[in-house]
N, C-alpha and C. Protein backbone atom coordinates (compact mmCIF):
# COMPACT_ATOMS: atom_id res chain seq x y z
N UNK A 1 6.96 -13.89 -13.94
CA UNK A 1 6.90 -12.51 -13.55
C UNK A 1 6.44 -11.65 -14.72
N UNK A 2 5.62 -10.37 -14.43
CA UNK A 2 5.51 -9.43 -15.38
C UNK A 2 5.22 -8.24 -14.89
N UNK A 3 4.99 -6.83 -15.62
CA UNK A 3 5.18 -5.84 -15.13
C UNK A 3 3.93 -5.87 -14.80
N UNK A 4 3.64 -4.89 -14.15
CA UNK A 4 2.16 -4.07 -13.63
C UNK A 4 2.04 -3.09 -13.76
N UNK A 5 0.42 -2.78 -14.02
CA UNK A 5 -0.08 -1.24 -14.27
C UNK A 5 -1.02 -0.92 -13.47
N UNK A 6 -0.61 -0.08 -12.59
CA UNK A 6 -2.02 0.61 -11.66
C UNK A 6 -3.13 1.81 -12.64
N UNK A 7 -3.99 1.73 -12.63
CA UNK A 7 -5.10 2.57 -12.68
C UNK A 7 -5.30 3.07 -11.53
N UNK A 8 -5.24 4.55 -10.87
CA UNK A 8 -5.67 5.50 -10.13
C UNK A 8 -6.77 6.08 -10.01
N UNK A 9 -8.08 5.70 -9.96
CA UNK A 9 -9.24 6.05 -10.07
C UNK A 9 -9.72 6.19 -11.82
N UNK A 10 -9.43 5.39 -12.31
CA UNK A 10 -9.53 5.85 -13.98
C UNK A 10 -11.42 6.18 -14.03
N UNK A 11 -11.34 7.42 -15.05
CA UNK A 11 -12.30 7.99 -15.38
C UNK A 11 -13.33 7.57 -16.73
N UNK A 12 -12.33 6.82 -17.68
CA UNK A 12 -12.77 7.06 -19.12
C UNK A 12 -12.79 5.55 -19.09
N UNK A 13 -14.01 4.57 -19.42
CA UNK A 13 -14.01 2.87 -20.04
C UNK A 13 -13.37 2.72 -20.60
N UNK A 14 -13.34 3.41 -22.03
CA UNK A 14 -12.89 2.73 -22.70
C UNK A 14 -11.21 2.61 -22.74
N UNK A 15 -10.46 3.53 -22.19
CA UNK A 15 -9.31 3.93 -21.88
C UNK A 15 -9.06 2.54 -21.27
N UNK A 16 -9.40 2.28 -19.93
CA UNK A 16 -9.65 0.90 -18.95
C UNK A 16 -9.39 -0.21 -20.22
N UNK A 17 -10.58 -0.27 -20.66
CA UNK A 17 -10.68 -1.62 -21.59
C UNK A 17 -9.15 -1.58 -22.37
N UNK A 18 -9.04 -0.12 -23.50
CA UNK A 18 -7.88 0.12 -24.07
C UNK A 18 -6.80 -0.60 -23.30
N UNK A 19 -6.14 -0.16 -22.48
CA UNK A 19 -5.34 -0.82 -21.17
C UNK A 19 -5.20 -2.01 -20.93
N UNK A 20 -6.58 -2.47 -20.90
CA UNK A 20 -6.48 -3.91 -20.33
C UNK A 20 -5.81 -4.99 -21.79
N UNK A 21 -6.25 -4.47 -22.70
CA UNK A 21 -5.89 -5.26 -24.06
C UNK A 21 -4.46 -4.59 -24.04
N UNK A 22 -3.44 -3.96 -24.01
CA UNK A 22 -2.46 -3.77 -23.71
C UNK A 22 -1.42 -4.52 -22.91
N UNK A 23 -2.40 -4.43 -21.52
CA UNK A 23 -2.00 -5.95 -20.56
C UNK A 23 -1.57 -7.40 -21.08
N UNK A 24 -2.68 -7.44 -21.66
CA UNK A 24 -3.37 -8.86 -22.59
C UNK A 24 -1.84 -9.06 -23.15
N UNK A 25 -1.68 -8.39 -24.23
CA UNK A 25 -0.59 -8.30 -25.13
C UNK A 25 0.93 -8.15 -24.44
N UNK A 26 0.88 -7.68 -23.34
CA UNK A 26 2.43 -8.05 -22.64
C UNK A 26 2.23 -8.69 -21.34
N UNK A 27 0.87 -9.51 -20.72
CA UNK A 27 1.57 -10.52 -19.94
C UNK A 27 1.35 -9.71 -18.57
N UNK A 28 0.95 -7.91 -18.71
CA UNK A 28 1.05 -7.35 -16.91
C UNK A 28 -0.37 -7.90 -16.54
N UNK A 29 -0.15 -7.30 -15.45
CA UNK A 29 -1.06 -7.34 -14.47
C UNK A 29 -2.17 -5.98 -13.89
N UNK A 30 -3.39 -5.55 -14.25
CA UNK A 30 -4.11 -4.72 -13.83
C UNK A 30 -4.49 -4.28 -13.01
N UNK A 31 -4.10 -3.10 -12.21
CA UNK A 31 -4.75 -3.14 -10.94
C UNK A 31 -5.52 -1.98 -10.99
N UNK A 32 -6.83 -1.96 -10.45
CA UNK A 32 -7.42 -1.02 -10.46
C UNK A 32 -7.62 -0.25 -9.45
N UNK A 33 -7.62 0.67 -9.23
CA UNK A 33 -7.75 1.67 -7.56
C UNK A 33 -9.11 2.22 -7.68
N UNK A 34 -9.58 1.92 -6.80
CA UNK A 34 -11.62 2.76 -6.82
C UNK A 34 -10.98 4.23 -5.64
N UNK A 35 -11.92 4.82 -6.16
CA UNK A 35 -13.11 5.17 -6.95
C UNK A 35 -13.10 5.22 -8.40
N UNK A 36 -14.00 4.57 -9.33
CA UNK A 36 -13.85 4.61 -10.68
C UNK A 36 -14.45 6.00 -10.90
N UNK A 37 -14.63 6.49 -11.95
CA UNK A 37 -15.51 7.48 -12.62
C UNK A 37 -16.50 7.23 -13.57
N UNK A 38 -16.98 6.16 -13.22
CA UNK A 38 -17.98 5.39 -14.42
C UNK A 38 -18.29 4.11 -13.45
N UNK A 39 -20.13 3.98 -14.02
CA UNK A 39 -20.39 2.86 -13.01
C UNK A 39 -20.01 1.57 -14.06
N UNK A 40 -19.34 0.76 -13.60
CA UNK A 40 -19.15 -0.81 -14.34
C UNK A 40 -20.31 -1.72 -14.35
N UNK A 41 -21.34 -1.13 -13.53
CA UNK A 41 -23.00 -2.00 -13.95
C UNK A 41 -23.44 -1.60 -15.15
N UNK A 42 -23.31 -0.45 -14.71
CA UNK A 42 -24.46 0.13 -16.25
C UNK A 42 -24.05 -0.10 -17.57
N UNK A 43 -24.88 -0.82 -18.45
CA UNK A 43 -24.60 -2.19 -19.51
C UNK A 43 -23.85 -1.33 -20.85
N UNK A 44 -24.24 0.14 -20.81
CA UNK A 44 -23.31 0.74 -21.72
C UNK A 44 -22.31 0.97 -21.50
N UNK A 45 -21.75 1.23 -20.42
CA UNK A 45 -20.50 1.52 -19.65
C UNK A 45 -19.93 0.19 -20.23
N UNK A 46 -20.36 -0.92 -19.62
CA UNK A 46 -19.65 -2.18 -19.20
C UNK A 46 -19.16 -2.74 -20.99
N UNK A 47 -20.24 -2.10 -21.99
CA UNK A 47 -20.21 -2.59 -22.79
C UNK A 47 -18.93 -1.70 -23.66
N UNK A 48 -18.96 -1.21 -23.76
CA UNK A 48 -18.13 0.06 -24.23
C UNK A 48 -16.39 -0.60 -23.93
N UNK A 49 -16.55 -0.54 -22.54
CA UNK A 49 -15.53 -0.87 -21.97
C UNK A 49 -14.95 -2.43 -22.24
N UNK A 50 -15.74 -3.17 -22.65
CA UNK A 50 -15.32 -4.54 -22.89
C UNK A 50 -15.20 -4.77 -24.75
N UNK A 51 -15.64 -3.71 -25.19
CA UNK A 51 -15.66 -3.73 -26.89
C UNK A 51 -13.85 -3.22 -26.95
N UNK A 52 -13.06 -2.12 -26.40
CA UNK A 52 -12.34 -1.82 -26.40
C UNK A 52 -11.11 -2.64 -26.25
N UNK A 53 -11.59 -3.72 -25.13
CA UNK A 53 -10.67 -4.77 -24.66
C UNK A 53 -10.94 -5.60 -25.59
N UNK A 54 -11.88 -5.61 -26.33
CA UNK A 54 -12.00 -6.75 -27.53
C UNK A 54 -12.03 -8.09 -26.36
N UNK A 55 -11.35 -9.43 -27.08
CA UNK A 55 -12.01 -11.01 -26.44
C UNK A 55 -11.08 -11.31 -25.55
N UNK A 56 -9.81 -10.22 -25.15
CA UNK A 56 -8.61 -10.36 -24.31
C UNK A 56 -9.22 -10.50 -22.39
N UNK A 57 -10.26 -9.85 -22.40
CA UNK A 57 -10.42 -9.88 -20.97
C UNK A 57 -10.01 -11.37 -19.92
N UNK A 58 -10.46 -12.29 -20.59
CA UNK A 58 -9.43 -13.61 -19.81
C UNK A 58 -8.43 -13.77 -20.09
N UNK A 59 -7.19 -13.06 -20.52
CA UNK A 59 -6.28 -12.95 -20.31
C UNK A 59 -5.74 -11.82 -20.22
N UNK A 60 -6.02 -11.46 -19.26
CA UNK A 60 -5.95 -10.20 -17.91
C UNK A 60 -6.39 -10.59 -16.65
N UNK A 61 -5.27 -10.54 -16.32
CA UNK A 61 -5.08 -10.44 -13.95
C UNK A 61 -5.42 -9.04 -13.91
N UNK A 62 -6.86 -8.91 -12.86
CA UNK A 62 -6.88 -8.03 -12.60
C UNK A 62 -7.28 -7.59 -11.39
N UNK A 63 -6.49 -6.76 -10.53
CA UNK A 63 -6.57 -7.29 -8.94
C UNK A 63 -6.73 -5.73 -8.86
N UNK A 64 -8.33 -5.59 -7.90
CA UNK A 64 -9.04 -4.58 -7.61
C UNK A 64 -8.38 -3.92 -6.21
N UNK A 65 -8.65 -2.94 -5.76
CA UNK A 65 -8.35 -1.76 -4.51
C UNK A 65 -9.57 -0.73 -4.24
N UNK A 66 -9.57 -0.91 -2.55
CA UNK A 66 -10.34 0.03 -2.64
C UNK A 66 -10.50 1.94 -2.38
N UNK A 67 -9.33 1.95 -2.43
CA UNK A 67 -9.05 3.25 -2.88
C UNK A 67 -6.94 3.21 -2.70
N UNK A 68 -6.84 4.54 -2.77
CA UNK A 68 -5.42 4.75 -2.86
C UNK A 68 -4.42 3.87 -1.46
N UNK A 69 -5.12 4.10 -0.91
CA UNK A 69 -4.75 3.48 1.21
C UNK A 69 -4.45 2.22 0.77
N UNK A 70 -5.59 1.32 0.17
CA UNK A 70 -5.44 0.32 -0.01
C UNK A 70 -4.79 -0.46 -0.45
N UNK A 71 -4.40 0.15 -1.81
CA UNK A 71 -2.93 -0.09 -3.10
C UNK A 71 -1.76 0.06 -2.00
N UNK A 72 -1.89 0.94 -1.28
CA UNK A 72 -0.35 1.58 -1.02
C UNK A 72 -0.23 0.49 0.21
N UNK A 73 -0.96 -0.18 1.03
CA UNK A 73 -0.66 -0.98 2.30
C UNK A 73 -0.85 -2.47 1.98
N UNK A 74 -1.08 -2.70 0.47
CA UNK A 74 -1.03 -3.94 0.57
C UNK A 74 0.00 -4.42 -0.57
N UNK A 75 0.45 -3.03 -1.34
CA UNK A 75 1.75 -3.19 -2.25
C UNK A 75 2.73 -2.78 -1.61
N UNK A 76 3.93 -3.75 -1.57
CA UNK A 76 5.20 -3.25 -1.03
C UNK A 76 6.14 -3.76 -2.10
N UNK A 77 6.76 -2.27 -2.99
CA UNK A 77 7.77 -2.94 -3.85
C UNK A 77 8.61 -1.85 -3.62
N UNK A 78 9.99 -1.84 -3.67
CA UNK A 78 10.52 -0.71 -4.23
C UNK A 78 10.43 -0.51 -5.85
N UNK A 79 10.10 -0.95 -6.32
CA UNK A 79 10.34 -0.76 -7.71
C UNK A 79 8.88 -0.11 -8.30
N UNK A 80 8.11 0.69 -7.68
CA UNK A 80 7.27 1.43 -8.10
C UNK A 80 7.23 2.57 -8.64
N UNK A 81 7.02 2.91 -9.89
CA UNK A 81 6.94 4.43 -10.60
C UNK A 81 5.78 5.10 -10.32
N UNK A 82 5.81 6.25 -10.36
CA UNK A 82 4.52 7.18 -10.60
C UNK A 82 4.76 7.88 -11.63
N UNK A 83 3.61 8.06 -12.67
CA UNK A 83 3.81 8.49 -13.77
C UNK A 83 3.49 10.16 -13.26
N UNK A 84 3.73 11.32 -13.78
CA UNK A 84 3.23 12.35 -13.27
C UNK A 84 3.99 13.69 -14.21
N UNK A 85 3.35 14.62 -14.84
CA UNK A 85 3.66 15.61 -15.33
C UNK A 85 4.77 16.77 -14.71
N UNK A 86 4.73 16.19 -13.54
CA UNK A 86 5.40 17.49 -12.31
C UNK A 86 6.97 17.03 -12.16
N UNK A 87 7.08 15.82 -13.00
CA UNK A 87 8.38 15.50 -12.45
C UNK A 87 9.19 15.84 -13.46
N UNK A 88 10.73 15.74 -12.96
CA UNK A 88 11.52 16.17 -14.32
C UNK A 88 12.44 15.29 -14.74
N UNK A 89 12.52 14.06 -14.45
CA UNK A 89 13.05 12.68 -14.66
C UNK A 89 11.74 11.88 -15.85
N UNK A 90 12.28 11.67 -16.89
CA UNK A 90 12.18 10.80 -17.78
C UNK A 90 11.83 9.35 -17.90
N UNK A 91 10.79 8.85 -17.69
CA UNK A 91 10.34 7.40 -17.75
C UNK A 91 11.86 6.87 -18.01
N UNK A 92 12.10 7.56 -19.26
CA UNK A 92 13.26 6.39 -19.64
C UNK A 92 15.00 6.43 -19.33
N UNK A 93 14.79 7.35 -17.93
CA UNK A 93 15.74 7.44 -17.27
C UNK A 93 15.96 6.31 -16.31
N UNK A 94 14.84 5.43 -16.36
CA UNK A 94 14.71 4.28 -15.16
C UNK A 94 15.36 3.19 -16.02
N UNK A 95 16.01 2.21 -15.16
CA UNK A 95 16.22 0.93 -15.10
C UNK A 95 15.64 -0.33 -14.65
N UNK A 96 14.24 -0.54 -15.41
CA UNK A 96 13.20 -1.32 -14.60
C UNK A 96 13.51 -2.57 -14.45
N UNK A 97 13.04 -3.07 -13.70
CA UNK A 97 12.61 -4.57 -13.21
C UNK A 97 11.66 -5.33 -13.59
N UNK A 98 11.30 -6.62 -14.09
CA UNK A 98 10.98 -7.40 -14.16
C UNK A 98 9.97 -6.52 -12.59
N UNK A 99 8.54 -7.18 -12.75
CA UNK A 99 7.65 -6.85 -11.79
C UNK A 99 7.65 -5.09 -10.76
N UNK A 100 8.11 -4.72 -12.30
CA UNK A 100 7.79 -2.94 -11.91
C UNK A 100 6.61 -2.92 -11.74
N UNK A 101 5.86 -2.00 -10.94
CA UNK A 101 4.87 -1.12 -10.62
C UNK A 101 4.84 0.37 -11.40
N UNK A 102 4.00 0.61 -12.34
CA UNK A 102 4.15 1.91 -13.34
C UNK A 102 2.10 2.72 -12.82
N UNK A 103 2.33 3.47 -12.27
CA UNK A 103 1.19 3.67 -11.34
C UNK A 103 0.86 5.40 -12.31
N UNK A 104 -0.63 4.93 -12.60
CA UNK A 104 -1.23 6.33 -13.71
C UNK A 104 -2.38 6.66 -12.76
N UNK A 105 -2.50 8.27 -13.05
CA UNK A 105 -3.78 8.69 -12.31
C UNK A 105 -4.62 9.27 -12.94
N UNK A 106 -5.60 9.39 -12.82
CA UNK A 106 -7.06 9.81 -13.59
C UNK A 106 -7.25 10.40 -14.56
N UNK A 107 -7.82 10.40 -15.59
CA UNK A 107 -7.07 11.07 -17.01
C UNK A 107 -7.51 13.00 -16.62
N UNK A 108 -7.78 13.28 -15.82
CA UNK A 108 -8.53 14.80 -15.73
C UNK A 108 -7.61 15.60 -14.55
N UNK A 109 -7.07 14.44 -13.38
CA UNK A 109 -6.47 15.09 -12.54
C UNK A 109 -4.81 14.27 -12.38
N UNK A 110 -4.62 13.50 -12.58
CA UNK A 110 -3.53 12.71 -12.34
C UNK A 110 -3.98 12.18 -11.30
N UNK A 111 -2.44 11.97 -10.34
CA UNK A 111 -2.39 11.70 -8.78
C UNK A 111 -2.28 12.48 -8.18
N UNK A 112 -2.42 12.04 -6.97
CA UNK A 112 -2.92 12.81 -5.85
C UNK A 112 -1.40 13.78 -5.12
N UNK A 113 -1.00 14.82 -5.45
CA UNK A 113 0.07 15.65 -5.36
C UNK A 113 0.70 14.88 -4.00
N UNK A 114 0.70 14.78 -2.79
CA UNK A 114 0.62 14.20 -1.65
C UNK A 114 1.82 12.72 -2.09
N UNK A 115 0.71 12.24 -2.37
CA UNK A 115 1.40 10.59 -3.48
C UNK A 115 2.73 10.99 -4.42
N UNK A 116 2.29 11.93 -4.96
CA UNK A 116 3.77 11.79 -5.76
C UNK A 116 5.27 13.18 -5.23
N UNK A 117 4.53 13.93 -4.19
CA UNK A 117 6.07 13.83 -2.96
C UNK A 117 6.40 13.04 -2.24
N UNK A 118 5.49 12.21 -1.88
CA UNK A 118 6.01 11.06 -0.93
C UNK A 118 6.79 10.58 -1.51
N UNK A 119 6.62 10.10 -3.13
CA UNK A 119 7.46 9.19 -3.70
C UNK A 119 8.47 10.06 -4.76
N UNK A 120 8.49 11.23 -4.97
CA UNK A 120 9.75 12.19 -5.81
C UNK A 120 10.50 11.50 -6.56
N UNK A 121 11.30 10.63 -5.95
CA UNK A 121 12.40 10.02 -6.09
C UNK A 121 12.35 8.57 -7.16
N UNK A 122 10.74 8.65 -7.60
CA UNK A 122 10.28 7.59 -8.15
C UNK A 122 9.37 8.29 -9.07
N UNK A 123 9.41 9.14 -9.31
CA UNK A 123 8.20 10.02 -9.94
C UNK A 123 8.49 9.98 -11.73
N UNK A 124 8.35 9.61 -12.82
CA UNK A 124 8.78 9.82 -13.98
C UNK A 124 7.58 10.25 -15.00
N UNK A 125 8.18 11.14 -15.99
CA UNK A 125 7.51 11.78 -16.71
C UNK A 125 7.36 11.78 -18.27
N UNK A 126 6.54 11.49 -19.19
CA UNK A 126 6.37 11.44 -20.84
C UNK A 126 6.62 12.44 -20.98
N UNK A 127 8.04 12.93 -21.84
CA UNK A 127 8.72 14.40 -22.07
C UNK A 127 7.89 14.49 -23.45
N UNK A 128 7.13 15.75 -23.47
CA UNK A 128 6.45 16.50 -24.66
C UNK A 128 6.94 17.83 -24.55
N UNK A 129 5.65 18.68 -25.36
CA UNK A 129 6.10 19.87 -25.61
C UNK A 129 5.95 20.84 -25.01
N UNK A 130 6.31 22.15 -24.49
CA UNK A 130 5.76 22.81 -23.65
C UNK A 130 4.49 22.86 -23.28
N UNK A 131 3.66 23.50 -23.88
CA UNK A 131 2.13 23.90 -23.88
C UNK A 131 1.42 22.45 -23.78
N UNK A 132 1.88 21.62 -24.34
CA UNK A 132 0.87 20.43 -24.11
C UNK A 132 0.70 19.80 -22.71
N UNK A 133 -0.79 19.53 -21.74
CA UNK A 133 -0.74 19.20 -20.58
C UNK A 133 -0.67 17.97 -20.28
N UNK A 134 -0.53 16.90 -21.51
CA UNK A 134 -0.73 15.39 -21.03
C UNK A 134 -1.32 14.64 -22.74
N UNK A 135 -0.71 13.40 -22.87
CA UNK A 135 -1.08 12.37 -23.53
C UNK A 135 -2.35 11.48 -22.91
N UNK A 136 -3.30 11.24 -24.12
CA UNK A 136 -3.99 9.47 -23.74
C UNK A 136 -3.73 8.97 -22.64
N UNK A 137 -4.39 8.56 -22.00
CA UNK A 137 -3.88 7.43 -20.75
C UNK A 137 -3.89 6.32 -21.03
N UNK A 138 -4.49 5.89 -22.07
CA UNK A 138 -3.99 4.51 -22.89
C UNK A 138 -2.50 4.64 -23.35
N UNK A 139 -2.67 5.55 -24.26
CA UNK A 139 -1.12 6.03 -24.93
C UNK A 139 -0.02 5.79 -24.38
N UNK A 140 -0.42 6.68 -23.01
CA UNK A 140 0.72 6.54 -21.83
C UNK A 140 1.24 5.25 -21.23
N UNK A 141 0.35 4.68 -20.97
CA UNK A 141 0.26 3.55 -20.74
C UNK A 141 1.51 2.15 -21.22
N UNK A 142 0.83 2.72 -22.39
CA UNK A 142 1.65 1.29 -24.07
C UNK A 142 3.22 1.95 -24.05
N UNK A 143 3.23 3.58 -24.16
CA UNK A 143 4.30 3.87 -24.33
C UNK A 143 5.55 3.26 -23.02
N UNK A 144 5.08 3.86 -22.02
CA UNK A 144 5.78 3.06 -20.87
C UNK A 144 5.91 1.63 -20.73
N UNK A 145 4.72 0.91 -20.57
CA UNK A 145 4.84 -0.26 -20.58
C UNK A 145 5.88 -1.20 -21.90
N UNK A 146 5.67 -0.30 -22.84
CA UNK A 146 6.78 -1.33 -24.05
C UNK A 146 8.24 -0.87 -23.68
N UNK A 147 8.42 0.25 -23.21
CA UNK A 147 10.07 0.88 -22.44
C UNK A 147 10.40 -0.17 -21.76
N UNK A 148 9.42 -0.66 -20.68
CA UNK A 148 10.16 -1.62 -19.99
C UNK A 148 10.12 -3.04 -20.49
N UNK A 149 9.28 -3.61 -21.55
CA UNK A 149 9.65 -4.86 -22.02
C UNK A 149 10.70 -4.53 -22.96
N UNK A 150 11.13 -3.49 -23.36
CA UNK A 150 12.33 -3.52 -24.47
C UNK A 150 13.24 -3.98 -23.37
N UNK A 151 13.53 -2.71 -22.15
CA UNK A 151 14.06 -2.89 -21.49
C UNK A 151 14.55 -4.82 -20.74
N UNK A 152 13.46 -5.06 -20.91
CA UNK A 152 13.53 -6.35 -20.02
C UNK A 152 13.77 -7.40 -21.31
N UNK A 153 14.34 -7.07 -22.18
CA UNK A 153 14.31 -7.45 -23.72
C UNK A 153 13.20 -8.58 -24.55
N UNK A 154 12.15 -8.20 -24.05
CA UNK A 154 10.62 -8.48 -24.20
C UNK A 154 10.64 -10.34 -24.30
N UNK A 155 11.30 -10.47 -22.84
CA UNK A 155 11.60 -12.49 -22.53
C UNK A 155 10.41 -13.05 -22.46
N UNK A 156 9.49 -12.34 -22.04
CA UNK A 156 8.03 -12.98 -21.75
C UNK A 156 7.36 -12.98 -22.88
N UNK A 157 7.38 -12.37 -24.16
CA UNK A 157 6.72 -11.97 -25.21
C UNK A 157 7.46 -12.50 -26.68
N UNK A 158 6.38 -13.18 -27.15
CA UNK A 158 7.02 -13.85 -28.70
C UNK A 158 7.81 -12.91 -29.83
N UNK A 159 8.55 -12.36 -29.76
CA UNK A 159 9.07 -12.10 -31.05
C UNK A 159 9.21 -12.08 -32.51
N UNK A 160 8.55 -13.39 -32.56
CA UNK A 160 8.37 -13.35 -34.01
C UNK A 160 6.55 -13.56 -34.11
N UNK A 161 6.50 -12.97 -35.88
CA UNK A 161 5.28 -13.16 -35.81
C UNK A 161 5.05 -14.61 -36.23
N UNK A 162 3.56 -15.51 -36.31
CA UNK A 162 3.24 -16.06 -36.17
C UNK A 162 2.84 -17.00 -38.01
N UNK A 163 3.14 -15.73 -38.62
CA UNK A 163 2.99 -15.73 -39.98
C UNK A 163 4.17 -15.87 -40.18
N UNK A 164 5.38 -15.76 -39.67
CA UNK A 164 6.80 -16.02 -40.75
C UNK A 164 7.53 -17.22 -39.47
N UNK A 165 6.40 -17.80 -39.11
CA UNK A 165 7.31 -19.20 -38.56
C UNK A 165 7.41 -20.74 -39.58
């Protein structure tokens, strides 16, 4: 088992790639939700985006959607977060699970307002400072995602380094 990270229409490659080497490094699982905001043909895009992920891309699961409908009718967990600025519960007010769902939306708009009343009750938020409207979506990302391997007391992930064995 490992956690998962939805991408919500992500806008920025290299962010994506950023992410995916994140994945790499704890073992989740990628899911991406289309519409992207960047074409993945076009060889600078693709390239950009795969320099970021550095040589990790085969080791990354990464299981595509074709838009929001799609994620939502073919994922059934309770244990799904939405990350979202609007809420007033604390990422690290949760008690995650082993095979959480931690669901980010577009670095320009978030999610889709709709999506995160449906789910309120699941909604958690990166507490900053007033005036500031939002962190990295990589950032966001690592920061949450390592909450819940602390949380999950990081069983899937080596502990020691590799140099002091």
């Amino acid at each position: 088992m490992s956690i998962n990270v939805v991408l919500v229409e992500p806008e920025i490659p290299v962010n994506a790639g950023n992410i995916a080497r994140t994945c790499a490094a704890i073992g989740a699982t990628l899911h991406l939700v289309k519409p992207y905001g960047f074409d993945i043909s076009d060889s600078s895009v693709k390239k950009n985006m795969k320099r970021a992920g550095l040589d990790y891309w085969d080791k990354v699961k990464i299981v595509e959607y074709e838009n929001l409908e799609d994620f939502k009718s073919k994922v059934k967990s309770k244990s799904i977060y939405l990350l979202s600025t609007k809420s007033k519960k604390s990422y690290t007010d949760i008690q995650y699970e082993d095979d959480s769902y931690i669901v980010f939306g577009a670095e320009t708009r978030g999610l889709p307002e709709d999506y995160i009343l449906e789910n309120i009750e699941h909604a958690v938020r990166i507490p900053m400072r007033e005036n500031i409207r939002s962190l990295n979506l990589s950032n966001s990302v690592a920061i949450v995602a390592y909450e819940i391997e602390r949380q999950l007391e990081f069983k899937n992930l080596d502990k020691i380094s590799k140099y002091f064995k």
